[in-house]
Protein backbone atom coordinates (compact mmCIF):
# COMPACT_ATOMS: atom_id res chain seq x y z
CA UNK A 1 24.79 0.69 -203.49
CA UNK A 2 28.20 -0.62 -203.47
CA UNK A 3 29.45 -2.35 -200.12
CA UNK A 4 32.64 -2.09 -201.09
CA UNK A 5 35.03 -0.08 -198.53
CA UNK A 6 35.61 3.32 -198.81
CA UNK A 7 38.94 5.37 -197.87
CA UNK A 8 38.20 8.38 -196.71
CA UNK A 9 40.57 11.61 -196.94
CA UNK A 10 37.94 14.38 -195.54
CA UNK A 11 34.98 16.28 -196.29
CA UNK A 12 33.98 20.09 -198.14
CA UNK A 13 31.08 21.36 -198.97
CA UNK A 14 29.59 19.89 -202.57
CA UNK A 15 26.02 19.27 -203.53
CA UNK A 16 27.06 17.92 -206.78
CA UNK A 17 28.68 13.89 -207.16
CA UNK A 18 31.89 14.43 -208.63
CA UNK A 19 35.07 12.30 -209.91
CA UNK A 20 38.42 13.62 -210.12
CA UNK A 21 41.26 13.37 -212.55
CA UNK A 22 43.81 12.76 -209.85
CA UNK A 23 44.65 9.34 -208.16
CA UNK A 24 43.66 8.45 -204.48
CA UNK A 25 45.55 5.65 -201.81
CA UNK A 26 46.49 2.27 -204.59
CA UNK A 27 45.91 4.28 -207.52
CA UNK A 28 42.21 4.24 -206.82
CA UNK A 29 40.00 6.70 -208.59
CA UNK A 30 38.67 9.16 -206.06
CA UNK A 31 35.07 10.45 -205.96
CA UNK A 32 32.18 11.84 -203.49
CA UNK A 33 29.61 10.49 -201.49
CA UNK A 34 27.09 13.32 -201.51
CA UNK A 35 24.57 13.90 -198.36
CA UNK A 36 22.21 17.36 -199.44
CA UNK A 37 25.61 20.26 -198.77
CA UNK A 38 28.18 17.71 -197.81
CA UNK A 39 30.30 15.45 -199.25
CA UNK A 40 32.72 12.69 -198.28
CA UNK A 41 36.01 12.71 -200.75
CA UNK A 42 36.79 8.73 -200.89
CA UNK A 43 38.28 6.08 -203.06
CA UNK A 44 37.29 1.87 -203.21
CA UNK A 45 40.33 -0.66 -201.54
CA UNK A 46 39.88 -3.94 -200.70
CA UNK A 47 41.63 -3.19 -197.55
CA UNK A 48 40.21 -3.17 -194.22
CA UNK A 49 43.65 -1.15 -192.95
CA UNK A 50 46.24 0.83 -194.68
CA UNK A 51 49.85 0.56 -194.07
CA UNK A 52 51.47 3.50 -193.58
CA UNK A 53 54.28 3.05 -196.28
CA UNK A 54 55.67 6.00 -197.99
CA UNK A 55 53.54 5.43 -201.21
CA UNK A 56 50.49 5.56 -199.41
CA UNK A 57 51.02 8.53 -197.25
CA UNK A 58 51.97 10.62 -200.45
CA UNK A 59 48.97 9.38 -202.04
CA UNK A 60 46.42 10.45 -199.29
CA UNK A 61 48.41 13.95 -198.86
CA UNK A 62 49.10 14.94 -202.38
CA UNK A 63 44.77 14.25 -202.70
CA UNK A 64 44.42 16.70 -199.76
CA UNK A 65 46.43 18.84 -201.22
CA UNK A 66 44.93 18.95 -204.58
CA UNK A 67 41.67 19.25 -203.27
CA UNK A 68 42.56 22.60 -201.21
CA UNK A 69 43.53 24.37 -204.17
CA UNK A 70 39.77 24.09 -205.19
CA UNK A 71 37.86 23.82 -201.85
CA UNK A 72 37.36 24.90 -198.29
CA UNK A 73 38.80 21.18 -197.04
CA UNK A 74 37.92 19.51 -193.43
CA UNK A 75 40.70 16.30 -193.35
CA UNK A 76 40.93 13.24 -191.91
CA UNK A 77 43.47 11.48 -190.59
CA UNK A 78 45.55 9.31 -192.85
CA UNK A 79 44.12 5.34 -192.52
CA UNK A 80 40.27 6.47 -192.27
CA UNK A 81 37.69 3.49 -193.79
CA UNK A 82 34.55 2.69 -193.55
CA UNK A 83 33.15 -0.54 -194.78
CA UNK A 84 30.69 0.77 -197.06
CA UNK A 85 29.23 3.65 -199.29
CA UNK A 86 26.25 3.47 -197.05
CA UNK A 87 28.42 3.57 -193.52
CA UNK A 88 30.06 6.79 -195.34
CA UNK A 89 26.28 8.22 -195.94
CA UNK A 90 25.51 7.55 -192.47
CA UNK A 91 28.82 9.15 -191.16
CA UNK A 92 27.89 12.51 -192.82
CA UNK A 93 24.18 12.69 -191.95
CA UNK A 94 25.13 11.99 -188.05
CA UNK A 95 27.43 14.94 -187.89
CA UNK A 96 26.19 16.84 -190.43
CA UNK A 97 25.89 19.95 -188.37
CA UNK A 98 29.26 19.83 -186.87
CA UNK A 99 30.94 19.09 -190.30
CA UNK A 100 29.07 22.24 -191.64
CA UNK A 101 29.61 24.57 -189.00
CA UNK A 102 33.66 23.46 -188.74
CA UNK A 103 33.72 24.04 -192.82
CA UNK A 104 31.87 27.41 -191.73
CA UNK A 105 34.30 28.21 -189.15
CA UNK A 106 37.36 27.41 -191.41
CA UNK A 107 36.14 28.68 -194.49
CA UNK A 108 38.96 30.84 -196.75
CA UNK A 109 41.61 29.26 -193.84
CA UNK A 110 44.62 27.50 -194.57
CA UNK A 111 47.30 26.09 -191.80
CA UNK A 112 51.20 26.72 -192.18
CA UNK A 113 53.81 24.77 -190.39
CA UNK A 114 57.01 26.30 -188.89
CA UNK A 115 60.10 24.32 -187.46
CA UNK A 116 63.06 26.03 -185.68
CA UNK A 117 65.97 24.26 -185.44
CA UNK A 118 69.50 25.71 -183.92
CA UNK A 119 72.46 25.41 -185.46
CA UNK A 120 74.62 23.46 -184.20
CA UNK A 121 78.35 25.29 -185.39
CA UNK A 122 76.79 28.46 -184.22
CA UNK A 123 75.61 27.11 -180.95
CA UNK A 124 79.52 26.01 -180.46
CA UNK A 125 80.82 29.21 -181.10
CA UNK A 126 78.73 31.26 -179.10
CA UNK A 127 79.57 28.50 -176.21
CA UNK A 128 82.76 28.68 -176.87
CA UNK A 129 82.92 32.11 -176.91
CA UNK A 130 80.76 32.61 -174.07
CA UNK A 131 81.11 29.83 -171.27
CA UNK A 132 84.70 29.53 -170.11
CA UNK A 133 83.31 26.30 -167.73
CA UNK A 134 82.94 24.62 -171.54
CA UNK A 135 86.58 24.96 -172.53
CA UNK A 136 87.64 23.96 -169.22
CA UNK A 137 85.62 20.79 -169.53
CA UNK A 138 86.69 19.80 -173.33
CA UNK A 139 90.27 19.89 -171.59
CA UNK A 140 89.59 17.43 -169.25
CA UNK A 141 88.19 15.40 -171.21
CA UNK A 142 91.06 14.91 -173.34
CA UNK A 143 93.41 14.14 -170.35
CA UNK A 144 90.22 11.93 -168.56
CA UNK A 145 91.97 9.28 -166.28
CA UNK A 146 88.88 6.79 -166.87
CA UNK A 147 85.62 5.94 -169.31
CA UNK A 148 84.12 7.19 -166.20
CA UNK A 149 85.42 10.42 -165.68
CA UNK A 150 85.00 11.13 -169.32
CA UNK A 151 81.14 10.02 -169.08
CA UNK A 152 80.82 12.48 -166.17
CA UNK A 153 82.64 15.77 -168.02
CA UNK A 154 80.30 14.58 -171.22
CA UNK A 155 77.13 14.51 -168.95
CA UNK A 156 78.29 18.72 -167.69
CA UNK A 157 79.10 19.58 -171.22
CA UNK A 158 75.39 18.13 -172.11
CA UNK A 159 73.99 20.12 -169.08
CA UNK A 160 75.66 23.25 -170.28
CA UNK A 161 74.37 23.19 -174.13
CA UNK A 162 70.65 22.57 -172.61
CA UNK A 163 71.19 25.60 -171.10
CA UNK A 164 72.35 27.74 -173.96
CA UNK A 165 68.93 25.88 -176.03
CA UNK A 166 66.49 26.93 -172.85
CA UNK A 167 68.38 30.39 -173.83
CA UNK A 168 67.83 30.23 -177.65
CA UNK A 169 64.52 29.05 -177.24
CA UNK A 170 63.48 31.80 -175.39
CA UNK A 171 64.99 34.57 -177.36
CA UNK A 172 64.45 32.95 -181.26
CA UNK A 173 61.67 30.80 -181.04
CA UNK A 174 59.92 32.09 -178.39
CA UNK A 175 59.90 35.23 -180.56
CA UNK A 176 59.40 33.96 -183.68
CA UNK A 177 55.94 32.31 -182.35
CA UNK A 178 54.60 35.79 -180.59
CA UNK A 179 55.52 37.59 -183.99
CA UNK A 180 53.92 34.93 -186.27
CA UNK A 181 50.99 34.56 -183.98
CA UNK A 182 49.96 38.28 -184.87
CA UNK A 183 49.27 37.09 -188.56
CA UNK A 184 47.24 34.33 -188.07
CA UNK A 185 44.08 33.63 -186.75
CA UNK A 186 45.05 31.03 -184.13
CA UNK A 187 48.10 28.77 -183.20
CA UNK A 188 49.34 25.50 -181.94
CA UNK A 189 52.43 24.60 -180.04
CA UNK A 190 53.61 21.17 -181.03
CA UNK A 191 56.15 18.81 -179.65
CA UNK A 192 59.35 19.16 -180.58
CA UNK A 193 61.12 16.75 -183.01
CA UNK A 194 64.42 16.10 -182.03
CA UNK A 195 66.84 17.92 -179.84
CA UNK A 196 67.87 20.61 -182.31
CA UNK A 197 64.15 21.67 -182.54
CA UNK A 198 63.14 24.68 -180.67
CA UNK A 199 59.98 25.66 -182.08
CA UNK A 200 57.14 23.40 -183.74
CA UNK A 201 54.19 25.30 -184.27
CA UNK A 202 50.93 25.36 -186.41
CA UNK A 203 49.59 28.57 -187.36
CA UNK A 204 45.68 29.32 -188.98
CA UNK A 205 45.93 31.59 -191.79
CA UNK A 206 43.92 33.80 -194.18
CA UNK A 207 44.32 32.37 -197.89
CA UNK A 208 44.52 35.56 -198.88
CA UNK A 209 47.29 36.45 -195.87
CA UNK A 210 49.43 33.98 -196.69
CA UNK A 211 51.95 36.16 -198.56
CA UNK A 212 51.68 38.18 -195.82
CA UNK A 213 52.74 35.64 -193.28
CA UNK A 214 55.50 34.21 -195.44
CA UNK A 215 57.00 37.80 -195.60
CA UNK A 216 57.13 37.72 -191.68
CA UNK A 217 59.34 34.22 -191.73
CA UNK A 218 61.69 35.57 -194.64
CA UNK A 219 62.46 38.84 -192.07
CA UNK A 220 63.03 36.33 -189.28
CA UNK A 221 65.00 34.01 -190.97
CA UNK A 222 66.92 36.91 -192.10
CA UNK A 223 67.61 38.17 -188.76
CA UNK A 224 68.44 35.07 -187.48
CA UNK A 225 70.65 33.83 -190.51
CA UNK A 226 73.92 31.89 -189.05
CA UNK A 227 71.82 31.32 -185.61
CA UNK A 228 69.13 28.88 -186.28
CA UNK A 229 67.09 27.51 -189.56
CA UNK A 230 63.38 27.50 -190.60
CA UNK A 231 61.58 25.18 -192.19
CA UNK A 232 58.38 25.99 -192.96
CA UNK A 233 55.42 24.36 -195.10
CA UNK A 234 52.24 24.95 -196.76
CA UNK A 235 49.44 25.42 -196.90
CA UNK A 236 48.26 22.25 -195.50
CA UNK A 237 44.71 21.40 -194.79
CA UNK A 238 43.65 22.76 -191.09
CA UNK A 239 44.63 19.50 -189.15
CA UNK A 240 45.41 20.99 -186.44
CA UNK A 241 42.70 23.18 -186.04
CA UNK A 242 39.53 20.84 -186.82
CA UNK A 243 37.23 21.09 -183.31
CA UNK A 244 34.87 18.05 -183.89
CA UNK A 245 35.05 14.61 -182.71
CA UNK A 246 32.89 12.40 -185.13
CA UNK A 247 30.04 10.08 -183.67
CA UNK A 248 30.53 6.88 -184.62
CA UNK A 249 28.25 4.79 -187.06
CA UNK A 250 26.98 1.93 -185.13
């Protein structure tokens, strides 16, 4: 057996070797390492880490996601390696039982991602509209005396459009997540990215619910038009979702 190290990108259930027409992390061909049900899905580098560059990210998601259209797919975290085909072997027949009841568990599941961001013109207007104290503050700080008065009328201005984003969050977002959560089969609240995001959440799908699900975001996103955006992506192996810790090879 090789001892060359192996990059790993997850695990599904495969009694049979197999090699793949699609490239893995530095164009390496990617392949199984079979233990009786399971199998690894790796590819050889001479590495002992992986940067995360652009390239190589791609690389290890675009081989998850290829490998989800065929397979029920447990992944790993981007920058897995073991030293070894045999490190790999012993990986798989240590938690053998947890990778096959998780595969079990999340078999005929997919995971969507959903980001809610507000608008930022529309959160104006409706503060505009709305909030007198707002007007009366962009006034003053065109006639501000001093850099420090002006930092002081920025600081309530900043106070005042948290508010109106506690606001939206409850009534879009908040909303959005209840709605969505009836469609899947579990969900994750994630931290937000960036002020203008109100809602990051991972849902647990049904393959075969997915249209389903998707319908539900196009009717929000309708409703909401001119108020916030969605982004939303997938299907995307069940990262989020995965409730195993692996023992370690010693």
């Amino acid at each position: 057996m090789t001892q060359q190290a192996k990059y790993i990108y997850g695990a599904i259930e495969e009694a049979q070797p197999r090699r793949f027409n699609f490239p893995g992390v530095g164009e390496a061909e990617v392949y199984t390492i079979n233990c009786q049900r399971l199998a690894a899905i790796v590819s050889d580098t001479e590495l002992q880490e992986i940067d995360p560059t652009r390239k190589n990210v791609l690389a290890h998601t675009m081989v998850q996601d290829k490998l989800l259209k065929e397979y029920d797919f447990l992944p790993m975290g981007f920058g897995m390696i073991a030293n070894s085909e045999d490190e790999v072997r012993s990986l798989l027949v240590k938690n053998y039982d947890g990778l096959i009841k998780e595969l079990e568990r999340l078999a005929d599941r997919i995971e969507a991602e959903l980001k809610v961001f507000w608008d930022e013109e529309a959160m104006l207007r409706q503060l505009e509209g709305e909030n007198r104290e707002l007007a009366r503050i962009k006034e003053r700080i065109g006639t501000a005396s001093s850099p420090v008065e002006t930092q002081s009328l920025l600081m309530q201005a900043g106070k005042l459009v948290e508010r109106a984003v506690l606001d939206w969050k409850a009534k879009y977002a908040q909303r959005a997540y209840n709605t969505l959560k009836q469609f899947s089969v579990d969900a994750r609240l994630n931290n937000p990215i960036g002020v203008k995001n109100i809602l990051n959440a991972s849902f647990l799908i049904d393959k075969s619910k997915e249209s389903e699900f998707q319908k539900e975001i196009y009717k929000l996103d309708s409703e909401y038009q001119g108020k916030v955006n969605f982004k939303y992506v997938g299907p995307l192996p069940p990262y989020n979702f995965v409730n195993l810790k692996l023992e370690p090879v010693k």
